[in-house]
C-alpha atoms as a PDB file:
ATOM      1  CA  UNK A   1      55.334 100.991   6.250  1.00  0.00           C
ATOM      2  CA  UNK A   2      52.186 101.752   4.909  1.00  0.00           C
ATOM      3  CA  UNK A   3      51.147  99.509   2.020  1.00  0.00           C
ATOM      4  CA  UNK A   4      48.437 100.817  -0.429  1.00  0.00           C
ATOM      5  CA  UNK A   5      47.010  97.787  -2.739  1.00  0.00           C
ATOM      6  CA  UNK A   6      44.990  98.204  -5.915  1.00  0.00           C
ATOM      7  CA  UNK A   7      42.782  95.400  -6.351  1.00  0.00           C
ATOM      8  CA  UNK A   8      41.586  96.078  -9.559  1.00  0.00           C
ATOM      9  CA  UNK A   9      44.911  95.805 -11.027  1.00  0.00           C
ATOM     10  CA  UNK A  10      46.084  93.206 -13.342  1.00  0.00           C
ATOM     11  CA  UNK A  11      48.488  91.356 -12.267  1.00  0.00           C
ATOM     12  CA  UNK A  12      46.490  91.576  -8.565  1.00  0.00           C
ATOM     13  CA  UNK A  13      45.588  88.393  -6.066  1.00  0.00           C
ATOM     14  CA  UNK A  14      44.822  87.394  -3.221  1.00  0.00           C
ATOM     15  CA  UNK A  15      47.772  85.123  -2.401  1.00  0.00           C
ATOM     16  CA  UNK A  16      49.732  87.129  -4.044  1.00  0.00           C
ATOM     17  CA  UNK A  17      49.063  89.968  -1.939  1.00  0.00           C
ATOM     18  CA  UNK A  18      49.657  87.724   1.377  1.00  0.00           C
ATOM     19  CA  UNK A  19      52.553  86.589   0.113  1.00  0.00           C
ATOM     20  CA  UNK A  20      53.667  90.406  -0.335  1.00  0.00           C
ATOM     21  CA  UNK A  21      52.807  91.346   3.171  1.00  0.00           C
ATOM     22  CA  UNK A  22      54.531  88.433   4.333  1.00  0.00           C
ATOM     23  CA  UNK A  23      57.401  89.163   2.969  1.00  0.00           C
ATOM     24  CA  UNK A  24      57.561  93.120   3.814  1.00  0.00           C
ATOM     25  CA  UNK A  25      56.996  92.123   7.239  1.00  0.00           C
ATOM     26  CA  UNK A  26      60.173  90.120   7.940  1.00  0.00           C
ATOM     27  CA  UNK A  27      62.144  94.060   7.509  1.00  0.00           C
ATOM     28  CA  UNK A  28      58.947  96.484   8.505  1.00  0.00           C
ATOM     29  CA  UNK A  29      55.917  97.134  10.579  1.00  0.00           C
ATOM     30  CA  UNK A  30      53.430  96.820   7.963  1.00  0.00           C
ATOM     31  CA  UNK A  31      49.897  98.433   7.882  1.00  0.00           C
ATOM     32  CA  UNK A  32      47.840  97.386   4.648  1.00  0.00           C
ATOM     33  CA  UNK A  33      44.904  99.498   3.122  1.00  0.00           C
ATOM     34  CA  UNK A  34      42.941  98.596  -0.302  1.00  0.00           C
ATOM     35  CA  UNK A  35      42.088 102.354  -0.996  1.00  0.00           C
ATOM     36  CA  UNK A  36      38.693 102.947  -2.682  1.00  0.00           C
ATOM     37  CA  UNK A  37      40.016 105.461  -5.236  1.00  0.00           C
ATOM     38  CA  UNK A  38      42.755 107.607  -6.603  1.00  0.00           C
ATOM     39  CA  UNK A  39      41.587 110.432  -4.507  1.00  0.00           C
ATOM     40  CA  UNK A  40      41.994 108.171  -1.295  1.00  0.00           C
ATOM     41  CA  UNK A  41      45.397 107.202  -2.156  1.00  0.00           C
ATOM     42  CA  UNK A  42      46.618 110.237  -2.530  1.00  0.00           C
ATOM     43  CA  UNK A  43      44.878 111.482   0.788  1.00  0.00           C
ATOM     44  CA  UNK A  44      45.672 108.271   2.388  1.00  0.00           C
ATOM     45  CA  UNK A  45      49.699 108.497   0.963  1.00  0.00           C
ATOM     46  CA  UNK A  46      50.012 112.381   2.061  1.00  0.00           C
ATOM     47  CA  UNK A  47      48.355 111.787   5.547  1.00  0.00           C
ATOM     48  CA  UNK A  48      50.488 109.035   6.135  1.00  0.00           C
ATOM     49  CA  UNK A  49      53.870 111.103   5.818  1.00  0.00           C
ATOM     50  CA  UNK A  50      52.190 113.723   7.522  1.00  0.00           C
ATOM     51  CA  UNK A  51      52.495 111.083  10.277  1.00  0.00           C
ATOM     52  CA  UNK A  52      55.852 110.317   9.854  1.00  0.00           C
ATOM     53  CA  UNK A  53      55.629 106.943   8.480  1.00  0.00           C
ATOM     54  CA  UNK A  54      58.886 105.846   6.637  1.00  0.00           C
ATOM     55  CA  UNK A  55      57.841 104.389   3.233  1.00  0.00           C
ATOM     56  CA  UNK A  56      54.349 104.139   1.755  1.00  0.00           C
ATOM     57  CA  UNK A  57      54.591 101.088  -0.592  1.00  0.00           C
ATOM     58  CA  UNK A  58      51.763 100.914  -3.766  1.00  0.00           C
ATOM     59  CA  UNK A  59      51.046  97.169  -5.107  1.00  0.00           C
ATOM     60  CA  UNK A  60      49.221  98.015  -8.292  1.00  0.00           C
ATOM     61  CA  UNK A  61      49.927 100.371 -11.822  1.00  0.00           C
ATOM     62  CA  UNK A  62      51.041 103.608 -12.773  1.00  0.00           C
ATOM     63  CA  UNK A  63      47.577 105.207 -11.682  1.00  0.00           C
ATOM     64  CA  UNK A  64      48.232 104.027  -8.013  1.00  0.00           C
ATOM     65  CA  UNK A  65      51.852 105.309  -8.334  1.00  0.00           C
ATOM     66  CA  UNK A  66      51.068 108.135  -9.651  1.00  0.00           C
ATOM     67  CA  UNK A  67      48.752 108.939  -7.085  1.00  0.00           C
ATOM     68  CA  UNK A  68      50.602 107.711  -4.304  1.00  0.00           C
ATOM     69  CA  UNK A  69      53.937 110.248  -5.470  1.00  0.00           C
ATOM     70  CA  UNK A  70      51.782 113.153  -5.416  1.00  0.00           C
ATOM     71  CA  UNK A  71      50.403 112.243  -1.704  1.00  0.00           C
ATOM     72  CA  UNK A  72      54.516 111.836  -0.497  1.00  0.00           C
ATOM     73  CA  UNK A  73      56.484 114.401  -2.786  1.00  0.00           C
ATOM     74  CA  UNK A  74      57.925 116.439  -1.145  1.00  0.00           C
ATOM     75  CA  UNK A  75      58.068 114.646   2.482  1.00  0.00           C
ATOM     76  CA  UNK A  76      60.632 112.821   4.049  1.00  0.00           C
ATOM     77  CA  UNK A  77      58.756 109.367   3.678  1.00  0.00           C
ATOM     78  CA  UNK A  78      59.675 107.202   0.399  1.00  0.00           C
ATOM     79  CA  UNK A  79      57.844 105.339  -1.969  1.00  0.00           C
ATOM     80  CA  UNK A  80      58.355 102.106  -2.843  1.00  0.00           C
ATOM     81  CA  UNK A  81      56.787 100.644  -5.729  1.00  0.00           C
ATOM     82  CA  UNK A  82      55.602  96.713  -6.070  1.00  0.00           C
ATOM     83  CA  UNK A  83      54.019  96.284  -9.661  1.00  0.00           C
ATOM     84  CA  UNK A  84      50.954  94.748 -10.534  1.00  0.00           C
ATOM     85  CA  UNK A  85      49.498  96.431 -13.382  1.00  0.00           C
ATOM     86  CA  UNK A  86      49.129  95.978 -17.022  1.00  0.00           C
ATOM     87  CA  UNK A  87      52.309  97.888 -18.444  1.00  0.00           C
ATOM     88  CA  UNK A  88      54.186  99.443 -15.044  1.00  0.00           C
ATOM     89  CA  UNK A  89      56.318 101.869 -16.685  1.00  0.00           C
ATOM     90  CA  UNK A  90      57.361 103.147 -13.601  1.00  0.00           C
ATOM     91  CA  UNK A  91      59.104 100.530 -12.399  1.00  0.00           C
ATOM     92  CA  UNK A  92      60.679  99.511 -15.436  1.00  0.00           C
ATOM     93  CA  UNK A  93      62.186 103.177 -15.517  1.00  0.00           C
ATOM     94  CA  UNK A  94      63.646 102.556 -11.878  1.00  0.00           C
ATOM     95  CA  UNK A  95      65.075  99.213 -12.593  1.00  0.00           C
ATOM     96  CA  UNK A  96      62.653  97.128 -10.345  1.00  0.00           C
ATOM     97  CA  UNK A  97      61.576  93.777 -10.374  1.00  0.00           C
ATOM     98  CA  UNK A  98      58.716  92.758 -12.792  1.00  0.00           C
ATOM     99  CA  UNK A  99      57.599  89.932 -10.366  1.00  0.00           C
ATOM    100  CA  UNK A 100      55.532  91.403  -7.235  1.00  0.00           C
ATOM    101  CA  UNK A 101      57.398  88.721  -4.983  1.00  0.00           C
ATOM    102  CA  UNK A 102      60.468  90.032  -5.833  1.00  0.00           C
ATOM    103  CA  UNK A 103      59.654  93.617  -5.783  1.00  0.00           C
ATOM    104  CA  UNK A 104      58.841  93.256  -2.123  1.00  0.00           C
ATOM    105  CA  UNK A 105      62.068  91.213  -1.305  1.00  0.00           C
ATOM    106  CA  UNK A 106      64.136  93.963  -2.431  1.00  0.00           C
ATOM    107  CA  UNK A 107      62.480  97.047  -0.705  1.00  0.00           C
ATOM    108  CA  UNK A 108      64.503  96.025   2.469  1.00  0.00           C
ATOM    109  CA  UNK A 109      67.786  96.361   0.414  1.00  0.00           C
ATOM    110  CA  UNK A 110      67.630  99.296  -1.301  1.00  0.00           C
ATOM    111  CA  UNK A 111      68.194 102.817  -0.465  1.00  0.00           C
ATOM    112  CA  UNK A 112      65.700 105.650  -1.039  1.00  0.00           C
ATOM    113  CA  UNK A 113      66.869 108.115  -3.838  1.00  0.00           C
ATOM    114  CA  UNK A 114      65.999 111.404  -4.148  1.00  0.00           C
ATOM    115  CA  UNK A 115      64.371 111.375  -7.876  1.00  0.00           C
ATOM    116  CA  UNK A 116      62.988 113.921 -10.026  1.00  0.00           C
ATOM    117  CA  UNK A 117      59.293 114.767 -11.060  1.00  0.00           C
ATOM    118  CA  UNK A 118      57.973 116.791 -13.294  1.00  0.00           C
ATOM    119  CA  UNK A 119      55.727 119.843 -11.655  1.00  0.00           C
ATOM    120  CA  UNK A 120      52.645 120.339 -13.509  1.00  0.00           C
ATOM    121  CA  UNK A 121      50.751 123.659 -13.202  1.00  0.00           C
ATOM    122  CA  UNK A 122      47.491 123.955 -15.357  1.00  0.00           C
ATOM    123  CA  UNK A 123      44.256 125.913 -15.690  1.00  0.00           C
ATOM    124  CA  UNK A 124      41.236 123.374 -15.835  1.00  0.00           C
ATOM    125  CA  UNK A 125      37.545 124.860 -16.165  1.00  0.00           C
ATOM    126  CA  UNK A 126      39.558 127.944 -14.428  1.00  0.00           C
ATOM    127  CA  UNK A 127      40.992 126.644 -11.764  1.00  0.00           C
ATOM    128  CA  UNK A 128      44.379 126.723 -11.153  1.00  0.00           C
ATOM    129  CA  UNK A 129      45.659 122.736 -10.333  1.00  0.00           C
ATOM    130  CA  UNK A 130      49.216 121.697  -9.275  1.00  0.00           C
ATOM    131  CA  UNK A 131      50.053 118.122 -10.398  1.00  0.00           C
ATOM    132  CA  UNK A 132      53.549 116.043 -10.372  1.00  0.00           C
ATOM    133  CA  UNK A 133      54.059 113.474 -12.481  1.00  0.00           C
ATOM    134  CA  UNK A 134      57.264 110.224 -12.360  1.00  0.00           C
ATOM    135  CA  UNK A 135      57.463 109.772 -15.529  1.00  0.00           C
ATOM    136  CA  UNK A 136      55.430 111.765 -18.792  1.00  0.00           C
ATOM    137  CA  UNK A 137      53.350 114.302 -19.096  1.00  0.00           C
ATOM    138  CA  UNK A 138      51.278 114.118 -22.373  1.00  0.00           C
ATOM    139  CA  UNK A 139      48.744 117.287 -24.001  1.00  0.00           C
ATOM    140  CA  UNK A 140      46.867 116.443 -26.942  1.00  0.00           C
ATOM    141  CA  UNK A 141      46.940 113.292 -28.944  1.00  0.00           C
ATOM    142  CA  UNK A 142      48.909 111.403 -26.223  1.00  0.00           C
ATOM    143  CA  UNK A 143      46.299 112.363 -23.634  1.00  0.00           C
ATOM    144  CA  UNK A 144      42.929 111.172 -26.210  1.00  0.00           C
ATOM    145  CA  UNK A 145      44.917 107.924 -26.416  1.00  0.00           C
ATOM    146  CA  UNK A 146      44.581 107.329 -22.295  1.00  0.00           C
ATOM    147  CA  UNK A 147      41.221 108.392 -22.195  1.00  0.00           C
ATOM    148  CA  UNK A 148      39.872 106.058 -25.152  1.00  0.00           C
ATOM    149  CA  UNK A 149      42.195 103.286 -23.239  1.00  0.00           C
ATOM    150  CA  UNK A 150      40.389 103.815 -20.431  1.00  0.00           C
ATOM    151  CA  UNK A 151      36.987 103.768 -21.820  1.00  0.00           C
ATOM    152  CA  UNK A 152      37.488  99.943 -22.182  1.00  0.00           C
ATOM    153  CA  UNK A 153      39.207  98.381 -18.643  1.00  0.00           C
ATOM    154  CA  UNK A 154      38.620  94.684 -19.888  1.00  0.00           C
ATOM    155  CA  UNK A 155      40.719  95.091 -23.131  1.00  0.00           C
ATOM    156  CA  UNK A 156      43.116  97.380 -21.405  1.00  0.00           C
ATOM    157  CA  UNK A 157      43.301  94.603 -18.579  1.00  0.00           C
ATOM    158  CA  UNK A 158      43.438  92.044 -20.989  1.00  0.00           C
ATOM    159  CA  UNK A 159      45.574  92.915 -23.777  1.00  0.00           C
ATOM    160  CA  UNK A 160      48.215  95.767 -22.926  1.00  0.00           C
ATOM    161  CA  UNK A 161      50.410  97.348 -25.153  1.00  0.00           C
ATOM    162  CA  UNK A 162      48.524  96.008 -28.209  1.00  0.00           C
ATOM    163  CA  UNK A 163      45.244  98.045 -26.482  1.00  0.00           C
ATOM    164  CA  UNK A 164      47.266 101.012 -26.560  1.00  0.00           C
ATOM    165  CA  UNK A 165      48.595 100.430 -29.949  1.00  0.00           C
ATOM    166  CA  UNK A 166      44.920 100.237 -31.293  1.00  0.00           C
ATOM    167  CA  UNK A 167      43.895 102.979 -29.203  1.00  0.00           C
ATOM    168  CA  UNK A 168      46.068 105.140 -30.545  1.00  0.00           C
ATOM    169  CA  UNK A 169      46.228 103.721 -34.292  1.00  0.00           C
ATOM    170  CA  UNK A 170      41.794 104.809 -33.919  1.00  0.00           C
ATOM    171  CA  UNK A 171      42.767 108.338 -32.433  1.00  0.00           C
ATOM    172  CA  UNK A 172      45.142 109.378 -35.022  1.00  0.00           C
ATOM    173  CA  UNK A 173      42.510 107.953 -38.014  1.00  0.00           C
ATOM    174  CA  UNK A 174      39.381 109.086 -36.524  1.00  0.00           C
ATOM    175  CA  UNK A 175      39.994 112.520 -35.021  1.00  0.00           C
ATOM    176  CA  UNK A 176      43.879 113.726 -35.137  1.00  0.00           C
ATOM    177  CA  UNK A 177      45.080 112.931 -38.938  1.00  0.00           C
ATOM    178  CA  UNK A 178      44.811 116.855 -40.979  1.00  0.00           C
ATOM    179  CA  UNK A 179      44.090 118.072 -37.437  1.00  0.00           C
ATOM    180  CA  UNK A 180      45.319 121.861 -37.166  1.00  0.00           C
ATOM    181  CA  UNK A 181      47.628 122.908 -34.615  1.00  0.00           C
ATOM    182  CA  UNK A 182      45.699 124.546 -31.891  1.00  0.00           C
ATOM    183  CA  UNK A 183      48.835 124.497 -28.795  1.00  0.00           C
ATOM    184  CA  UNK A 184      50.789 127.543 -28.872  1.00  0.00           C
ATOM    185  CA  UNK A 185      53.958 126.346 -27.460  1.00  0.00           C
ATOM    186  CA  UNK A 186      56.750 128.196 -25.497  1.00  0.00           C
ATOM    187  CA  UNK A 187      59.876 126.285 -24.475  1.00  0.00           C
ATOM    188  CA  UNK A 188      62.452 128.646 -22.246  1.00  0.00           C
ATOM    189  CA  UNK A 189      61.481 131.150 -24.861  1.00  0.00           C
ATOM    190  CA  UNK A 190      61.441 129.476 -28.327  1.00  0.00           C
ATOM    191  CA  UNK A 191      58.017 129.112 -29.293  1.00  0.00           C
ATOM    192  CA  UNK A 192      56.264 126.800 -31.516  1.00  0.00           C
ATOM    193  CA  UNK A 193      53.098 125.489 -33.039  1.00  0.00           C
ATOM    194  CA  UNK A 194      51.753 122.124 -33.048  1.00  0.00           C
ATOM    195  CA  UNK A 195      48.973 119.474 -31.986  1.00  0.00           C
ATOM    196  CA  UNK A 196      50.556 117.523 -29.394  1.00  0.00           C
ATOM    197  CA  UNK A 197      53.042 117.526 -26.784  1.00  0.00           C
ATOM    198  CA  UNK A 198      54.810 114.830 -24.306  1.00  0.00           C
ATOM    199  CA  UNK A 199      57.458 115.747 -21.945  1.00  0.00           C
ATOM    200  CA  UNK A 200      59.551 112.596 -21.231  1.00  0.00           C
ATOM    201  CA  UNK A 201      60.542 112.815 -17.305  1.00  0.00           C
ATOM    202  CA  UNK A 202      62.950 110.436 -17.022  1.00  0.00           C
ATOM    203  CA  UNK A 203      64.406 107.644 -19.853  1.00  0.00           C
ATOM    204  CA  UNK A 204      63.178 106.182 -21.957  1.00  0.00           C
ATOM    205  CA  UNK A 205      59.648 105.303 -21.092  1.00  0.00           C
ATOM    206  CA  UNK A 206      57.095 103.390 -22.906  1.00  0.00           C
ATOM    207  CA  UNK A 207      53.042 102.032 -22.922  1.00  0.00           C
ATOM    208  CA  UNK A 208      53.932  99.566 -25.318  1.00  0.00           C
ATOM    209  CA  UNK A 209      55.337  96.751 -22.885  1.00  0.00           C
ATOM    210  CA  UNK A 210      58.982  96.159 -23.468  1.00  0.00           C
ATOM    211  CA  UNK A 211      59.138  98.744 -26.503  1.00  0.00           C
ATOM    212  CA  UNK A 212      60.849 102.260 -24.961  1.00  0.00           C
ATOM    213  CA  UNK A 213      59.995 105.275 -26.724  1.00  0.00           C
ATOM    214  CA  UNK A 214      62.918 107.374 -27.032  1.00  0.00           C
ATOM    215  CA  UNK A 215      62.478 111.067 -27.557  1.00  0.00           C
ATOM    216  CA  UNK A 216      66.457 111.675 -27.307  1.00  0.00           C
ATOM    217  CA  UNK A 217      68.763 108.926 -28.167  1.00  0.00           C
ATOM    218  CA  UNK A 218      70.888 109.366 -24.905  1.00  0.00           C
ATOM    219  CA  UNK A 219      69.488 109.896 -21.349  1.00  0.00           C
ATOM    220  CA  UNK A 220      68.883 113.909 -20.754  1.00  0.00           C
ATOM    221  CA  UNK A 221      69.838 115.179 -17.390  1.00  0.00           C
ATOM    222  CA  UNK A 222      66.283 116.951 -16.647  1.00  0.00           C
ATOM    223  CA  UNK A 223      63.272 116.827 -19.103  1.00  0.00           C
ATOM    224  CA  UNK A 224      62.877 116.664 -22.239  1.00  0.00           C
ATOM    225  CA  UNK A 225      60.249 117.082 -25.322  1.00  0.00           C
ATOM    226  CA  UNK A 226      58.749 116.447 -28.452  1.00  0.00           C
ATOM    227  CA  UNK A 227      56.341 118.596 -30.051  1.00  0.00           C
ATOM    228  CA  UNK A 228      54.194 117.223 -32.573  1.00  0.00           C
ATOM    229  CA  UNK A 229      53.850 120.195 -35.356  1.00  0.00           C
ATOM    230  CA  UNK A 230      50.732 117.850 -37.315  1.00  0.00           C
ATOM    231  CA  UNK A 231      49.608 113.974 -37.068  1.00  0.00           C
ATOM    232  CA  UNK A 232      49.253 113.203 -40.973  1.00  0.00           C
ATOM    233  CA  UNK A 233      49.843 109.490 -40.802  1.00  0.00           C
ATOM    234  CA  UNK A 234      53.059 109.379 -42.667  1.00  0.00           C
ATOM    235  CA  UNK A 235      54.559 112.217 -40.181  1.00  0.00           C
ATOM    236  CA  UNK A 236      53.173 110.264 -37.042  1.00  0.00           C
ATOM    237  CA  UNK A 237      54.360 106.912 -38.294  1.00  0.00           C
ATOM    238  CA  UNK A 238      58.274 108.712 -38.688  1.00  0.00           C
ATOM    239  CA  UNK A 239      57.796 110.207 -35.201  1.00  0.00           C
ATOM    240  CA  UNK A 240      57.034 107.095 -34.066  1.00  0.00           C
ATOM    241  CA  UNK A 241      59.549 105.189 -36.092  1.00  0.00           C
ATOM    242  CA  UNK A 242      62.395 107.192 -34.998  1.00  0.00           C
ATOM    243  CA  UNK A 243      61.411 106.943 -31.382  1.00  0.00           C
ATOM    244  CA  UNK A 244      61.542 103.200 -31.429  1.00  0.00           C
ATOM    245  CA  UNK A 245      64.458 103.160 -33.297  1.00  0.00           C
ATOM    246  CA  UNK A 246      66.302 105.572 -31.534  1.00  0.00           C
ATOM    247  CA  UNK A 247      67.109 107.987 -34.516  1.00  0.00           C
ATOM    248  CA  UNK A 248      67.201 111.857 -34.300  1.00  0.00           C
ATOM    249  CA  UNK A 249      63.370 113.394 -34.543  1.00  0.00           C
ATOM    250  CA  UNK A 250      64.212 116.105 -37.020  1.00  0.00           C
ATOM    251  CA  UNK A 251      61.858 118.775 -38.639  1.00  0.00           C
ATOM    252  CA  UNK A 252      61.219 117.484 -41.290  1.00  0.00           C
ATOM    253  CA  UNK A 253      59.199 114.744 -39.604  1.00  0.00           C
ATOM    254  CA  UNK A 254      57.115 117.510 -38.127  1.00  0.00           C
ATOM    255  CA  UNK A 255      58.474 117.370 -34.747  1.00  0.00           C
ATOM    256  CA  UNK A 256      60.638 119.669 -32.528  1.00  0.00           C
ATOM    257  CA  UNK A 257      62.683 118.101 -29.644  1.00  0.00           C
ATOM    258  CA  UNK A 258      63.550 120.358 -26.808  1.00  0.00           C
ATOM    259  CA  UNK A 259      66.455 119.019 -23.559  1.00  0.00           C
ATOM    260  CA  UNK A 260      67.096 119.968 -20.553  1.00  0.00           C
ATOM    261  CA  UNK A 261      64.329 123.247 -20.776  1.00  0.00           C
ATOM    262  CA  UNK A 262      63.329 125.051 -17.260  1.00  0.00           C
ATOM    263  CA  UNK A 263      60.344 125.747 -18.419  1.00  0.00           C
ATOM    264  CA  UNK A 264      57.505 124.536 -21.130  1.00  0.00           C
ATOM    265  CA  UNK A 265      54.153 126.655 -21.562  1.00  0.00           C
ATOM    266  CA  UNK A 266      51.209 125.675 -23.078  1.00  0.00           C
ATOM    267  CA  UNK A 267      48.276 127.806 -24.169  1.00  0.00           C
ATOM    268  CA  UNK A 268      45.326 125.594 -26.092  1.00  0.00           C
ATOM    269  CA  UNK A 269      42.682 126.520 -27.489  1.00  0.00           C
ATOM    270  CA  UNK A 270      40.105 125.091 -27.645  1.00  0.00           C
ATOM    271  CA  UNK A 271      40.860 123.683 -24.462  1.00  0.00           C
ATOM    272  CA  UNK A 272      42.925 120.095 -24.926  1.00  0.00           C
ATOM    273  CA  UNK A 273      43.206 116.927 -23.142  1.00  0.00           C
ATOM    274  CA  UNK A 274      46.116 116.296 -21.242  1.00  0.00           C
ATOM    275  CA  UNK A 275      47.449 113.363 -19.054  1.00  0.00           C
ATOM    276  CA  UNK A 276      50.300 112.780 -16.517  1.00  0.00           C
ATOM    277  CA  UNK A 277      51.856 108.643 -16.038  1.00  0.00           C
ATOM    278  CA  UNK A 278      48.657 107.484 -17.838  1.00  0.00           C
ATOM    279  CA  UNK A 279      46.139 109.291 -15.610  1.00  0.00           C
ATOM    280  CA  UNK A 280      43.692 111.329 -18.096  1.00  0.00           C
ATOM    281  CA  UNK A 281      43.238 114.444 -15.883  1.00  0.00           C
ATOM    282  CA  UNK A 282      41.032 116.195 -18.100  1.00  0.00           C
ATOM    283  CA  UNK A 283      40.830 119.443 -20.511  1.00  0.00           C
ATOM    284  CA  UNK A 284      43.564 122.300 -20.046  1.00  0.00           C
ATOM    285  CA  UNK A 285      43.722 125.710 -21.731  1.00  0.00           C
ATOM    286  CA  UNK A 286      46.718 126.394 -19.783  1.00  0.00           C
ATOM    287  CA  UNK A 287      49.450 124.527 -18.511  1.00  0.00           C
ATOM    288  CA  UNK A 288      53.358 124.952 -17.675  1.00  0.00           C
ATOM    289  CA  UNK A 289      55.962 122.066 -16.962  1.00  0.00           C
ATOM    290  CA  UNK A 290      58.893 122.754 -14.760  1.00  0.00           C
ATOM    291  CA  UNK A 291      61.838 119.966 -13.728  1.00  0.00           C
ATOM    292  CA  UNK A 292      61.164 119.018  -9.671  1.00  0.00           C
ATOM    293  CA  UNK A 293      64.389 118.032  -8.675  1.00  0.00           C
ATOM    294  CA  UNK A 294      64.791 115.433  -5.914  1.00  0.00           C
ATOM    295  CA  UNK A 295      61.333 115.929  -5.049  1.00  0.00           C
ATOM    296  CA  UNK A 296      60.167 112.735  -4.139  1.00  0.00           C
ATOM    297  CA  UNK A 297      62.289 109.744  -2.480  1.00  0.00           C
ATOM    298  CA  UNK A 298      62.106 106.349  -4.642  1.00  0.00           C
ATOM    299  CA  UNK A 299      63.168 103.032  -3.130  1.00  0.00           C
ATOM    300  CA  UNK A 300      65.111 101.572  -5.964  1.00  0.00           C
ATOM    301  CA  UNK A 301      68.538 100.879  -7.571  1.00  0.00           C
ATOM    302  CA  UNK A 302      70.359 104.822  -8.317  1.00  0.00           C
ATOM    303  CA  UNK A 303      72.417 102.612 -11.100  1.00  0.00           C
ATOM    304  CA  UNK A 304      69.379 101.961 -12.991  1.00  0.00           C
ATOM    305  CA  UNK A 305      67.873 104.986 -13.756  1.00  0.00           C
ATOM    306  CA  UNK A 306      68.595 108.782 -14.186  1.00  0.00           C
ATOM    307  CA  UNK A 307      72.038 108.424 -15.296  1.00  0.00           C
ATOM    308  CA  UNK A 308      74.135 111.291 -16.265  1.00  0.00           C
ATOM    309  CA  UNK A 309      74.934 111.136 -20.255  1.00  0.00           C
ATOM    310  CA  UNK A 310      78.369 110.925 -20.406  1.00  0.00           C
ATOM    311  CA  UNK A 311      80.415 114.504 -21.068  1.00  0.00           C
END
C-alpha cells in the first residue's frame, strides 16, 4: 500500500497519522509519502499503479481524493480513502467511517468496487484537458463558490459548511443575482439555456456537512443534472429548498433536471468557472461530461452507495 497524507488537512495530526500507519500495517506493507501538492499526488498515485502497487490510500479531503482517483482510474490498483478534511463528501457517499482510526481498520475488510466517475473533457485557454471527477462536477455559480472558499483556508478550515454557506450566500448577492445566462447547454440532444450547471455523480452529495443536496429524489443509475436557467434569489433559494427537502426541481423554479444522460455539452461564453469534487480547475469555454463506468476501484461497502432505484 501506498499511503498519501495531506498535512494541511483539518482533521490532520501527528499521532493521528501514526496511529493510522499502525494500524494499516497489521494487513499491508505500507509505504507513507506527505506529497507537496495536488500535482504530486496525482503523479505520485498514477506512478504508483504503474508499479503495480495494490491500493494507494489518501488521509486527507476531497482535493487529495480527487487527485489521487485521477492518478489510479483506470488501473488495476484501488483507492482507499481515510478522511481528514473539513467536509469529506467522498466518503460519506461511499459509506465510510467519519473517524480516521476507523477508516483505516476497515480497509483490510472491505472489497474494492468497481465505481463510477464522471469523465470530464474541457477546453481551458485552448487546450484540450481530460479530468474525472467521484463525485460533482460544477460550471458556473457552483464553481465561484469553491474558488471564493478557497480564497480563505483558515475559515474554510475552521468553520465548514457554514464557510460554504456564506460563500455562496456572497456569490449569489454580489455577482450571480439578474446574472444572464451565458452556458448554452446540450443534454443527449435537448438543449437549454442557463447560468449554472452541476452534474451530481453519485447520491446525494453535499458541502454543507450532514445536509445532502438532492438533485433527484431517488438514487439515478448514472449521472444526473440540474441546470440553473437564472440565480434571482427567490429562484435560487427554491432550487435550493427543494434540494434539501427532497421535492421535484420543476421549471418553474428555473431549473431543468436531466437522469441518466450519455452525454452533457457545455459551450460558455465568456469563458466560466468550473470545478470537479471541490477542486476549482479554472475557466472553460468548452466542456462535455460523459458517465465512466467502473472506472476506478473504491475500497468501501457496495451496500452503501450506488444503489440501483428500485424498478
Amino acid at each position: 500500500m501506498l499511503l498519501l497524507a495531506n498535512p494541511s488537512a483539518s482533521g490532520f495530526t501527528g499521532a493521528l497519522f501514526r496511529t493510522v500507519v499502525s494500524t494499516l500495517s497489521e494487513s499491508f506493507d505500507v509505504l507513507a509519502e506527505w506529497p507537496s501538492g495536488p500535482e504530486e499526488t496525482r503523479e505520485r498515485s498514477a506512478r504508483a499503479a504503474d508499479d503495480g502497487i495494490d491500493v494507494v490510500a489518501v488521509m486527507g479531503g476531497d482535493g487529495v481524493v480527487h487527485h489521487a482517483a485521477n492518478g489510479v482510474a483506470g488501473t488495476a490498483a484501488a483507492l482507499a480513502i481515510i478522511p481528514a478534511g473539513t467536509t469529506n463528501v467522498a466518503s460519506r457517499i461511499f459509506g465510510l467511517p467519519r473517524k480516521p482510526g476507523h477508516a483505516a481498520e476497515t480497509i483490510a475488510v472491505l472489497p474494492s468496487v468497481p465505481t463510477r466517475l464522471a469523465r470530464i473533457e474541457s477546453t481551458r485557454d485552448g487546450e484540450a484537458t481530460v479530468e474525472y471527477a467521484t463525485f460533482a462536477v460544477g460550471v458556473g455559480f457552483d464553481a465561484d463558490v469553491v474558488e471564493r472558499a478557497d480564497r480563505r483556508p483558515h475559515s474554510k478550515l475552521r468553520f465548514g459548511g457554514v464557510h460554504y454557506a456564506e460563500s455562496a450566500t456572497s456569490a449569489l448577492l454580489q455577482d450571480w443575482r439578474g446574472k444572464p445566462a451565458n452556458l448554452r447547454v446540450d443534454v443527449d440532444g435537448v438543449r437549454v439555456d442557463g447560468v449554472a450547471m452541476l452534474t451530481q455523480v453519485h447520491h446525494p452529495y453535499t458541502y454543507f456537512g450532514r445536509v445532502p443536496l438532492h438533485i433527484t429524489r431517488r438514487p439515478v443509475d448514472g449521472l444526473a443534472a440540474v441546470v440553473a436557467e437564472d440565480l434571482e434569489v427567490h429562484r435560487a433559494a427554491a432550487i435550493f429548498g427543494r434540494a434539501v427537502l427532497r421535492r421535484p426541481m420543476s421549471e418553474r423554479s428555473g431549473a431543468r433536471v436531466f437522469e441518466r444522460f450519455a452525454r452533457l455539452a457545455i459551450d460558455a461564453d465568456p469563458a466560466t468557472p468550473y470545478q470537479a469534487d471541490g477542486e476549482h480547475l479554472g475557466l472553460t469555454s468548452h466542456l462535455e461530461v460523459t458517465p465512466a463506468d467502473a472506472a476506478i476501484l473504491i475500497v468501501r461497502d457496495p451496500g452503501k452507495c450506488c444503489v440501483k432505484p428500485a424498478g
